[in-house]
N, C-alpha and C. Protein backbone atom coordinates (compact mmCIF):
# COMPACT_ATOMS: atom_id res chain seq x y z
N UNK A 1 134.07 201.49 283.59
CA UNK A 1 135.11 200.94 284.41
C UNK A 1 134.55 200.78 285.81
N UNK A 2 134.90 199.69 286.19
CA UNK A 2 134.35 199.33 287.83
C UNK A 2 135.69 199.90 289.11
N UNK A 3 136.48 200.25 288.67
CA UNK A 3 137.38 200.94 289.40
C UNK A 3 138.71 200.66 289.50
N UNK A 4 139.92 200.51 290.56
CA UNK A 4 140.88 200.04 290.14
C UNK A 4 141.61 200.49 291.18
N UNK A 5 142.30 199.05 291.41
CA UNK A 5 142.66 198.13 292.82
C UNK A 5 144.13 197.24 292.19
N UNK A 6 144.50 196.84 293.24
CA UNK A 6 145.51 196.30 293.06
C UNK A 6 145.91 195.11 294.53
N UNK A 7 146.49 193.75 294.65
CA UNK A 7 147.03 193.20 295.35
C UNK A 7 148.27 192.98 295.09
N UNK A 8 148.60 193.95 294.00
CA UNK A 8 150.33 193.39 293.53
C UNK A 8 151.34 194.11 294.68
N UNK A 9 152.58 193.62 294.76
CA UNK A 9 153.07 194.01 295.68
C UNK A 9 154.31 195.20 295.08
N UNK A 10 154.30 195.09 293.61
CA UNK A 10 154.30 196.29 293.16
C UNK A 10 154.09 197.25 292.58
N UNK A 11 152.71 197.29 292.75
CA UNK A 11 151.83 198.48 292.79
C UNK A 11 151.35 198.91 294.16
N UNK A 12 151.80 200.15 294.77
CA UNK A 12 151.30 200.66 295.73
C UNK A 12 150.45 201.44 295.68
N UNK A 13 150.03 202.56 296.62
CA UNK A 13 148.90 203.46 297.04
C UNK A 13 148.89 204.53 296.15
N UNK A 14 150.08 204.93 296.21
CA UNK A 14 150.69 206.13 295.18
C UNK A 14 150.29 206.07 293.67
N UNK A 15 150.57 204.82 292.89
CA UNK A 15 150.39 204.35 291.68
C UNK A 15 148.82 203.93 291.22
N UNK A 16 148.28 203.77 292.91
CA UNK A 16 146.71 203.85 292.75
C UNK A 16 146.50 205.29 292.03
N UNK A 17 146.44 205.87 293.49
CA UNK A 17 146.07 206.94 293.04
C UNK A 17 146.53 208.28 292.06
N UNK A 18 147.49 207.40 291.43
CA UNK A 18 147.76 208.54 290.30
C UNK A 18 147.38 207.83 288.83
N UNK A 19 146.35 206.88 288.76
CA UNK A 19 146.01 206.29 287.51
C UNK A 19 144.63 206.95 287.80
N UNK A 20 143.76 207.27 289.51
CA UNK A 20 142.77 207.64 289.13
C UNK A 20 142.85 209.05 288.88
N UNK A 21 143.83 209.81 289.30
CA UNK A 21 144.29 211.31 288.95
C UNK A 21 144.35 211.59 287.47
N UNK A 22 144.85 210.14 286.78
CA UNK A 22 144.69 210.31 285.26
C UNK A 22 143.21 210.10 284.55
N UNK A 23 142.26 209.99 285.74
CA UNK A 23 140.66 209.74 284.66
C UNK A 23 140.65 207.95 285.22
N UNK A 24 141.43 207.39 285.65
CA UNK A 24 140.92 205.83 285.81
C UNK A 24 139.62 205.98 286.93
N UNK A 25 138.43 205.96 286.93
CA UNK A 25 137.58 206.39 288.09
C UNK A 25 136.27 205.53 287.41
N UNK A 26 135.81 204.95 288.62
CA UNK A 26 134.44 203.84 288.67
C UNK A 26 133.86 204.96 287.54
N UNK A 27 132.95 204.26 286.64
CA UNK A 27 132.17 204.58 286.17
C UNK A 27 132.48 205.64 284.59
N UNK A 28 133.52 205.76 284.32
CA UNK A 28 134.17 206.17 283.58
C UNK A 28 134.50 205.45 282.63
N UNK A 29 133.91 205.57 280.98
CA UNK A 29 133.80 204.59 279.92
C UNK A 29 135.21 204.77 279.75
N UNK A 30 136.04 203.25 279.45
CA UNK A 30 137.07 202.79 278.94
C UNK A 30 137.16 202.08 277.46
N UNK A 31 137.75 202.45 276.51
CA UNK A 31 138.37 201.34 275.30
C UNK A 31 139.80 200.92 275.84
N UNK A 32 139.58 199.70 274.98
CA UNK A 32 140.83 199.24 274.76
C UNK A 32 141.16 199.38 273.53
N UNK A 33 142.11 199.80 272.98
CA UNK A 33 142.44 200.24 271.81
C UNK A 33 143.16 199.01 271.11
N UNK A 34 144.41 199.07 271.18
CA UNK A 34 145.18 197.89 271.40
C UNK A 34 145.95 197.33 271.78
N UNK A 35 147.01 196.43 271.58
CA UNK A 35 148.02 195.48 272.67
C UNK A 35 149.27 195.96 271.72
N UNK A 36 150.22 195.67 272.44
CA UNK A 36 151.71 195.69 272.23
C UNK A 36 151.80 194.29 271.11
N UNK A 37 153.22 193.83 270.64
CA UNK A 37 153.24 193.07 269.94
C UNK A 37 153.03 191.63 270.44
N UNK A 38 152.24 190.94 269.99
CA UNK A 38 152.28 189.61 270.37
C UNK A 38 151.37 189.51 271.70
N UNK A 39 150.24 190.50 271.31
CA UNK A 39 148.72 190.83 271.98
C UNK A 39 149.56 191.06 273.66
N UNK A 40 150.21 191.79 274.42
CA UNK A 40 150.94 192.06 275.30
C UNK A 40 151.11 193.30 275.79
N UNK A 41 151.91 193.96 276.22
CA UNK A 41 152.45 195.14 276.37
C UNK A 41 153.09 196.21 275.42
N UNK A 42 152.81 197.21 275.50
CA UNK A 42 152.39 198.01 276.46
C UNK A 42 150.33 198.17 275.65
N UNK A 43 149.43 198.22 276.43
CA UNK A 43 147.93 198.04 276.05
C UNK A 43 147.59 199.44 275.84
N UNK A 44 147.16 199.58 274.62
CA UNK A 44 146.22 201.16 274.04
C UNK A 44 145.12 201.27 274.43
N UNK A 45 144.47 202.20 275.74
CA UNK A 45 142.87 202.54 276.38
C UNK A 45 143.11 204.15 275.95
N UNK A 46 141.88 204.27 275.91
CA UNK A 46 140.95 205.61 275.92
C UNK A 46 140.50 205.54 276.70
N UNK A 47 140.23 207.07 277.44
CA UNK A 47 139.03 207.38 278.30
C UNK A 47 139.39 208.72 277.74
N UNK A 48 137.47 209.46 277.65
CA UNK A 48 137.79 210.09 277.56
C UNK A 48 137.69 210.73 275.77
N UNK A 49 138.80 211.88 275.38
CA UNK A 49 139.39 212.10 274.74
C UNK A 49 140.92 212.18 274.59
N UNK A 50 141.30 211.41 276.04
CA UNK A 50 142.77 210.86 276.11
C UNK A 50 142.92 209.58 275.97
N UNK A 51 144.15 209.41 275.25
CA UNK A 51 144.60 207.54 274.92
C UNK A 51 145.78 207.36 276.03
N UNK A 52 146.32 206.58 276.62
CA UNK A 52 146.90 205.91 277.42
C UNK A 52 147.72 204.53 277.50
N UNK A 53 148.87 204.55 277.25
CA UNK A 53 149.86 202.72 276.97
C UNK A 53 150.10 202.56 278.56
N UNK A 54 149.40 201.64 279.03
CA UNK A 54 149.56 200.96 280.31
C UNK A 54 150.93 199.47 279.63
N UNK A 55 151.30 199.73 281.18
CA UNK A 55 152.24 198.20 281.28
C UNK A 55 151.05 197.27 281.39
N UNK A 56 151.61 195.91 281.51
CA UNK A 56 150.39 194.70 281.72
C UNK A 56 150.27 195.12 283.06
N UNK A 57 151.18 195.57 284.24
CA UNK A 57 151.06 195.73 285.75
C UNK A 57 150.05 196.49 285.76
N UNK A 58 149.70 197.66 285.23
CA UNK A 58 149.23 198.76 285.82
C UNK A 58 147.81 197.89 285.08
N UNK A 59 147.60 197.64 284.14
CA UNK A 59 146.42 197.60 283.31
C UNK A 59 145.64 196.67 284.09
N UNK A 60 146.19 195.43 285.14
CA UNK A 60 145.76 194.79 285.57
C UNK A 60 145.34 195.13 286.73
N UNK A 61 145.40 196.37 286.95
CA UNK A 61 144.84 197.23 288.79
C UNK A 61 143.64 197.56 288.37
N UNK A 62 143.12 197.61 286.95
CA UNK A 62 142.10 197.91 286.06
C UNK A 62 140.73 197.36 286.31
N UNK A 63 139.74 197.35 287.13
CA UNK A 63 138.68 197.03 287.08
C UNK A 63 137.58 197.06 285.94
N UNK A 64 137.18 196.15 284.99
CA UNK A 64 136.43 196.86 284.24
C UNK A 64 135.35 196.04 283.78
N UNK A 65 134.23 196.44 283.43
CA UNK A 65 132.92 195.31 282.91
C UNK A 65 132.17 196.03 281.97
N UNK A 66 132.38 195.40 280.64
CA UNK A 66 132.39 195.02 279.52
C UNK A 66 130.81 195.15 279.43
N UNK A 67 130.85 196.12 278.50
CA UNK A 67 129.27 196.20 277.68
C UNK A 67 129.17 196.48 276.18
């Protein structure tokens, strides 16, 4: 994961930093597991040995590059 940012105007500072409090942190291998119905919400990631259902909002504060 390359880290995780946000310009949405609702996602603030707080919601930053409590996705990296959950393990969201540069350099930290991510899956995507899978999507909600109709490839959407809510999205299945791993990090870790924890799994995680992000909204599309949050998932998209998501920095990440693909190997």
């Amino acid at each position: 994961m390359e880290g995780v940012a946000s310009s949405h105007p609702l996602i603030d500072a707080a919601a930053l930093r409590r996705l990296g409090e959950l393990g969201f942190l540069e350099g930290e291998p991510l899956t995507v597991l899978r999507r909600g119905p109709g490839g959407v919400e809510p999205i299945a990631v791993q990090i870790g040995d924890t799994q995680f259902a992000l909204r599309m909002l949050e998932a998209q504060c998501i920095e990440v590059r693909p190997v």
